[in-house]
PDB file of N, CA and C in Angstrom:
ATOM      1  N   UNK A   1      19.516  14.301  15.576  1.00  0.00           N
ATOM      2  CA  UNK A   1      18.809  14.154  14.327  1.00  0.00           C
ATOM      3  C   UNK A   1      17.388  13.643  14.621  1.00  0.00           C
ATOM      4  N   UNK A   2      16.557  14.193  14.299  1.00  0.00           N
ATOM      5  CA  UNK A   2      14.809  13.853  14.028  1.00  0.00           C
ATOM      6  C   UNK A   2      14.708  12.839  12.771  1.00  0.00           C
ATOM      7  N   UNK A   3      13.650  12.556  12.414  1.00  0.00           N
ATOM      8  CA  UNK A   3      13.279  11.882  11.068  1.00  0.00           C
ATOM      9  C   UNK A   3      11.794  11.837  11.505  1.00  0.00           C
ATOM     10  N   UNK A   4      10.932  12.135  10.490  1.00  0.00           N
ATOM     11  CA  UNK A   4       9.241  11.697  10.077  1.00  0.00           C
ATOM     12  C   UNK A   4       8.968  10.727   9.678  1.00  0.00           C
ATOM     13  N   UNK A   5       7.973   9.948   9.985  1.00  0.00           N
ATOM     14  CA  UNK A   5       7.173   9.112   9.271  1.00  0.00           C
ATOM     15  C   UNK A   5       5.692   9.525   9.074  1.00  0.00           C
ATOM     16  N   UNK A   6       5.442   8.772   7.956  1.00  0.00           N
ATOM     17  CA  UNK A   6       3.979   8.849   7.521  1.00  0.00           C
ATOM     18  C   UNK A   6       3.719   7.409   7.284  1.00  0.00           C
ATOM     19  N   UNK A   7       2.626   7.153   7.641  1.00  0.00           N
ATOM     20  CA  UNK A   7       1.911   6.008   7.236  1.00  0.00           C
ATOM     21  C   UNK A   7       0.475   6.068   6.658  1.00  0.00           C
ATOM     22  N   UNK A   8       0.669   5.817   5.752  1.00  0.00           N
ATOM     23  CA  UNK A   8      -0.793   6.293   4.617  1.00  0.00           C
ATOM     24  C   UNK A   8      -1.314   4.992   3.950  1.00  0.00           C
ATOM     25  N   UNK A   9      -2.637   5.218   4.411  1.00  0.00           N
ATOM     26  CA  UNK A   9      -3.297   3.507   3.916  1.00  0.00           C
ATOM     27  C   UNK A   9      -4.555   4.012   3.258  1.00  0.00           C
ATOM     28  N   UNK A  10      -5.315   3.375   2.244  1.00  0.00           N
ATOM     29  CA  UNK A  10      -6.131   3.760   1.859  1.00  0.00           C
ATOM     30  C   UNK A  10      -7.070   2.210   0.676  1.00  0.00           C
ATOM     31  N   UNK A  11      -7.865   1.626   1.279  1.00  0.00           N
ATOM     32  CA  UNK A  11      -8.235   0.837   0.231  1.00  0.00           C
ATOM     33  C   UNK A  11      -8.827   1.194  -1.108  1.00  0.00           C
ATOM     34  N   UNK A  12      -8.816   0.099  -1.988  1.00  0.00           N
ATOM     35  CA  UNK A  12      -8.794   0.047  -3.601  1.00  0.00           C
ATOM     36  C   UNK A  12      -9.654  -1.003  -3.824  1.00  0.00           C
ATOM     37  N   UNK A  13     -10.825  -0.840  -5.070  1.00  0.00           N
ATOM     38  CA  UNK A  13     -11.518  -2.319  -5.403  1.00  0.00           C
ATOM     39  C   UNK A  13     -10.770  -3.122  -6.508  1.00  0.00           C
ATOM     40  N   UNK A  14      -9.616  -2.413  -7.053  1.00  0.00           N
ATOM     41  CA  UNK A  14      -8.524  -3.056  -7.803  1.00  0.00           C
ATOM     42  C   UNK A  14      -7.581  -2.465  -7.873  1.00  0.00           C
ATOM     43  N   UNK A  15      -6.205  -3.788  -8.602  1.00  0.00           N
ATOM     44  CA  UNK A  15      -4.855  -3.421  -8.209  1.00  0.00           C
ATOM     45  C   UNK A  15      -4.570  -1.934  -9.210  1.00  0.00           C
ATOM     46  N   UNK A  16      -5.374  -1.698 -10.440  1.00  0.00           N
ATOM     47  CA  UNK A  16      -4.965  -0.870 -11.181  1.00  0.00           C
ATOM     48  C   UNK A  16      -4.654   0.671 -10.879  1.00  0.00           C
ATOM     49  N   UNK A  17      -6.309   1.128 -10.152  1.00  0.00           N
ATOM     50  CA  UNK A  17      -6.540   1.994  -9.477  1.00  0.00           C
ATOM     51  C   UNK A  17      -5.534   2.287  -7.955  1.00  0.00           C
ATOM     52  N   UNK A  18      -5.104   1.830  -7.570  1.00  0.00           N
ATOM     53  CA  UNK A  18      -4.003   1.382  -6.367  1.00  0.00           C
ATOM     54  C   UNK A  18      -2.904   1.672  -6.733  1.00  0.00           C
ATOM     55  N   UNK A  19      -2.849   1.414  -8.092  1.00  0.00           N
ATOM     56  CA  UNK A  19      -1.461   1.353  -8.624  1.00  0.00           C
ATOM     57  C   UNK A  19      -1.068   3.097  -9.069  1.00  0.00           C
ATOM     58  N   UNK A  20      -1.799   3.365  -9.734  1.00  0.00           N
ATOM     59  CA  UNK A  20      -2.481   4.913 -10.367  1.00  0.00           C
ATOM     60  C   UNK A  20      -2.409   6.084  -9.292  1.00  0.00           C
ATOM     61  N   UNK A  21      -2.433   5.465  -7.903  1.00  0.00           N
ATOM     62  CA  UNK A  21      -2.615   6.434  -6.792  1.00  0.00           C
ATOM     63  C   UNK A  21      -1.516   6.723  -6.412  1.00  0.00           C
ATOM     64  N   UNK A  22      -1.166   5.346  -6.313  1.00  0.00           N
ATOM     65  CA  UNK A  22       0.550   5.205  -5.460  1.00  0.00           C
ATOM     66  C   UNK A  22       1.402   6.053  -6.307  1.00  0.00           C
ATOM     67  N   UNK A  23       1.097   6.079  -7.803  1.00  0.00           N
ATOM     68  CA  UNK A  23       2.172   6.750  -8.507  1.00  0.00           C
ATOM     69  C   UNK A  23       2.043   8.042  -8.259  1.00  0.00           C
ATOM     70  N   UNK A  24       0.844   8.482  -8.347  1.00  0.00           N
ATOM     71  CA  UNK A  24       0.455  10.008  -8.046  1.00  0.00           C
ATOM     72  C   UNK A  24       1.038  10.410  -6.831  1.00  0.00           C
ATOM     73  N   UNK A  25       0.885  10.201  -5.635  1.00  0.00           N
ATOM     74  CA  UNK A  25       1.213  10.466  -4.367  1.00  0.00           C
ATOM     75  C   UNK A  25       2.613  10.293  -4.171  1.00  0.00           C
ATOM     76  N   UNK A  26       3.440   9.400  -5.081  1.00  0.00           N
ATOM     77  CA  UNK A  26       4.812   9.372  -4.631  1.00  0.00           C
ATOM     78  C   UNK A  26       5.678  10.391  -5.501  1.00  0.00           C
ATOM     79  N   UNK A  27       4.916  10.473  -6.985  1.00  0.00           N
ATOM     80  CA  UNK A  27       4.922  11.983  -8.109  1.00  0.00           C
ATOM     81  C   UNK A  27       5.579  12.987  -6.920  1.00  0.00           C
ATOM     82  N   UNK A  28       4.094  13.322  -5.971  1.00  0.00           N
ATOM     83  CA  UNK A  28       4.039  14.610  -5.430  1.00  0.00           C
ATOM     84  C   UNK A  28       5.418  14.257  -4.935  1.00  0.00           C
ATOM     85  N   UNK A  29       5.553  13.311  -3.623  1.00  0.00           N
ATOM     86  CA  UNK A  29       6.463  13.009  -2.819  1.00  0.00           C
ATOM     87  C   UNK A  29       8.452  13.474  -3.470  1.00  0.00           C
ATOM     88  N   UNK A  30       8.387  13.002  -4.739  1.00  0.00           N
ATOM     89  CA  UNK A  30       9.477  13.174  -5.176  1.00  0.00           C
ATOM     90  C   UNK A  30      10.250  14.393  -6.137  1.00  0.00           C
ATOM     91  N   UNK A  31       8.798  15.355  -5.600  1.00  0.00           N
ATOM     92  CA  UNK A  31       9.608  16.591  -5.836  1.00  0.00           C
ATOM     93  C   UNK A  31      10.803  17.583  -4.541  1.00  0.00           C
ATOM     94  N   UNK A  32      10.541  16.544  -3.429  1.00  0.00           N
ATOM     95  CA  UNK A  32      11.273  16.947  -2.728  1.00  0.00           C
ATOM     96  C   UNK A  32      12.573  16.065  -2.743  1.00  0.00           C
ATOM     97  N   UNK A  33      13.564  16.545  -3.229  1.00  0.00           N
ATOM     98  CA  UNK A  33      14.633  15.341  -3.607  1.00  0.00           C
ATOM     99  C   UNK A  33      15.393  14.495  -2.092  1.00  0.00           C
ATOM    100  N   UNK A  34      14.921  15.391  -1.092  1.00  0.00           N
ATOM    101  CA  UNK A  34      15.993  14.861   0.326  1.00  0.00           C
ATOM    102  C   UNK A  34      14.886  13.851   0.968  1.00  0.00           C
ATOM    103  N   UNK A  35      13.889  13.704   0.288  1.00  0.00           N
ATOM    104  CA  UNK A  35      13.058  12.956   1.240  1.00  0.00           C
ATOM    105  C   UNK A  35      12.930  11.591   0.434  1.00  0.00           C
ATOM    106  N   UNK A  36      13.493  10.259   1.104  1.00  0.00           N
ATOM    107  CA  UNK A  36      13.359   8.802   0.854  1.00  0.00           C
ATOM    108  C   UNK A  36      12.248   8.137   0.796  1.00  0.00           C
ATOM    109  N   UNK A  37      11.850   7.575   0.414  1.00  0.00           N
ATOM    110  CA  UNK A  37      10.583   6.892  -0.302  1.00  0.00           C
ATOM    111  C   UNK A  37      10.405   5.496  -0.253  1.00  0.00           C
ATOM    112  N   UNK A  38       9.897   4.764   0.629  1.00  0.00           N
ATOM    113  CA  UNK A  38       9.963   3.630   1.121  1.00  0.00           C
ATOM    114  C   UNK A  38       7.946   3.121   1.123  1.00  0.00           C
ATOM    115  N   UNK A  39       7.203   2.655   0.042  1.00  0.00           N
ATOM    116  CA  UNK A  39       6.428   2.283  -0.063  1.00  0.00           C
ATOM    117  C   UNK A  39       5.739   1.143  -0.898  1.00  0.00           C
ATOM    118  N   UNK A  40       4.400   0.460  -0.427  1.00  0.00           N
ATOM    119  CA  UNK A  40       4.601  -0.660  -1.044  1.00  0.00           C
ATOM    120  C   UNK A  40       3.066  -0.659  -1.515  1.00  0.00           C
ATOM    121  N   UNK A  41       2.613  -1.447  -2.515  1.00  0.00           N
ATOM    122  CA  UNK A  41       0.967  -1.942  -2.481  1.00  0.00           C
ATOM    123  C   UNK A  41       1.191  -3.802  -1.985  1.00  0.00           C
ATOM    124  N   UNK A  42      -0.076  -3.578  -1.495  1.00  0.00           N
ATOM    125  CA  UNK A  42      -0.157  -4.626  -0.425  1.00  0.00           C
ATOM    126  C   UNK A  42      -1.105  -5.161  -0.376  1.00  0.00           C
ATOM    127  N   UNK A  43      -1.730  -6.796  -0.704  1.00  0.00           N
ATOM    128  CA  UNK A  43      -2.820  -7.261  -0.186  1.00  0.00           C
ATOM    129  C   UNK A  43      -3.419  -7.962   0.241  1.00  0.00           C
ATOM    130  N   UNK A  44      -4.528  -7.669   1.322  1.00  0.00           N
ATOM    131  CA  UNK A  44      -5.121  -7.928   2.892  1.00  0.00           C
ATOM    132  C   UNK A  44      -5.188  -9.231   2.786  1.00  0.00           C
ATOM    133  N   UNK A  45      -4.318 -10.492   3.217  1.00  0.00           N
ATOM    134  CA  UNK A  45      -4.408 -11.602   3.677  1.00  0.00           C
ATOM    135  C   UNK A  45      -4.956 -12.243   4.840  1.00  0.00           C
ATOM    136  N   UNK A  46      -6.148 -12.296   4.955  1.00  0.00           N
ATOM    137  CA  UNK A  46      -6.733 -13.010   6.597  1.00  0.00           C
ATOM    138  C   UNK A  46      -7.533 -14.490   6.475  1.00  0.00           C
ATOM    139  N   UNK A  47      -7.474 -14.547   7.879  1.00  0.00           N
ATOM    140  CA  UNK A  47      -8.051 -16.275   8.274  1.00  0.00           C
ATOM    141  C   UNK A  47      -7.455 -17.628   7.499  1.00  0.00           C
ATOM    142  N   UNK A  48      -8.062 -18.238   7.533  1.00  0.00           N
ATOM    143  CA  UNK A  48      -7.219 -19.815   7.436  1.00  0.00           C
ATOM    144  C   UNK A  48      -8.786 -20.615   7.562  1.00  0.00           C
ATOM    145  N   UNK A  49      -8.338 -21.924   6.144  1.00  0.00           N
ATOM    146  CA  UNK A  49      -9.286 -22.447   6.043  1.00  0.00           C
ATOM    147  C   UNK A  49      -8.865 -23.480   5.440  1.00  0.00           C
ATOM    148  N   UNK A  50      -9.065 -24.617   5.264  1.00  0.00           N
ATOM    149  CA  UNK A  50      -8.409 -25.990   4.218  1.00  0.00           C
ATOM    150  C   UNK A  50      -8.726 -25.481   2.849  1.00  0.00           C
ATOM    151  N   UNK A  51      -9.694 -25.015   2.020  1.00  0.00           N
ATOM    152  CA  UNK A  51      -9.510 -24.523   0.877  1.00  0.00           C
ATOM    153  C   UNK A  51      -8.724 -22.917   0.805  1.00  0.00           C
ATOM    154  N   UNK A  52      -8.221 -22.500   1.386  1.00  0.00           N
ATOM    155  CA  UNK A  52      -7.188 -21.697   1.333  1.00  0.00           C
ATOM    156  C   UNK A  52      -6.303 -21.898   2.302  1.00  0.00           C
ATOM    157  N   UNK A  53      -5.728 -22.812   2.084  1.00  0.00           N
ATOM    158  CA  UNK A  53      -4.496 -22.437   3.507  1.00  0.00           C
ATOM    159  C   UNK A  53      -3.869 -21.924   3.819  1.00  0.00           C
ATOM    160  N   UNK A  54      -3.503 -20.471   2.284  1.00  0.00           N
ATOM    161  CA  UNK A  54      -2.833 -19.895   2.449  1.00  0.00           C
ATOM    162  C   UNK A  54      -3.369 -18.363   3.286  1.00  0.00           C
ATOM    163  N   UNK A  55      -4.570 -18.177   3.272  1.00  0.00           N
ATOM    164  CA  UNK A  55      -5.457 -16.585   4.253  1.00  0.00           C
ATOM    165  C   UNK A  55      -6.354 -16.878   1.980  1.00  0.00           C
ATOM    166  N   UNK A  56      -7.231 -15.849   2.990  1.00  0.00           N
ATOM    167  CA  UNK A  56      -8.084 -15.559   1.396  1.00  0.00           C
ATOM    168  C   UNK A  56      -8.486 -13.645   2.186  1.00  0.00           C
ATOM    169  N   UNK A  57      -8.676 -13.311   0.755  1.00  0.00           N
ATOM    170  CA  UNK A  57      -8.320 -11.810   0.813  1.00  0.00           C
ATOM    171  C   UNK A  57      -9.723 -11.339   1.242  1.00  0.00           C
ATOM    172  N   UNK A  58      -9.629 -10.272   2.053  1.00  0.00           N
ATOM    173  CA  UNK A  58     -10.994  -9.684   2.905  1.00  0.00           C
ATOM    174  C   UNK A  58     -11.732  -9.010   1.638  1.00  0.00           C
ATOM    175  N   UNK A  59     -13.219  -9.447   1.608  1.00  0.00           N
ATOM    176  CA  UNK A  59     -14.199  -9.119   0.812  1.00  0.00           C
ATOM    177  C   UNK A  59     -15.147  -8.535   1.203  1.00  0.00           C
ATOM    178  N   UNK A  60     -15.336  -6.875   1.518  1.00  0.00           N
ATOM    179  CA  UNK A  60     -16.274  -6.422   1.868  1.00  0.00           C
ATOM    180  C   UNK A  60     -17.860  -6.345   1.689  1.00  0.00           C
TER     181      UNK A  60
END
């Protein structure tokens, strides 16, 4: 048995638009009924700082 992956990334200046895409692209995706669908929106957490300790999100 084989199996494919795709990994498809693409940035967004908001979650809405991100959101709008993902639906579109997984639309297409789920006209093929045998193919599983495992995707997420996601966002870019980096560095470390005492006023964020938790990462603060990359700002181009």
């Amino acid at each position: 048995m084989y199996k494919m992956i795709i990994h498809v990334t693409q940035e967004f200046d908001n979650v809405r638009s991100c959101e709008e895409f993902y639906h579109e692209i997984t639309g297409e995706l789920r006209q093929h009924p045998d193919i599983h669908i495992n995707g997420q929106i996601v966002t870019k957490l980096v560095g470390y700082s005492p006023e964020n300790p938790e990462g603060h999100e990359v700002n181009p």
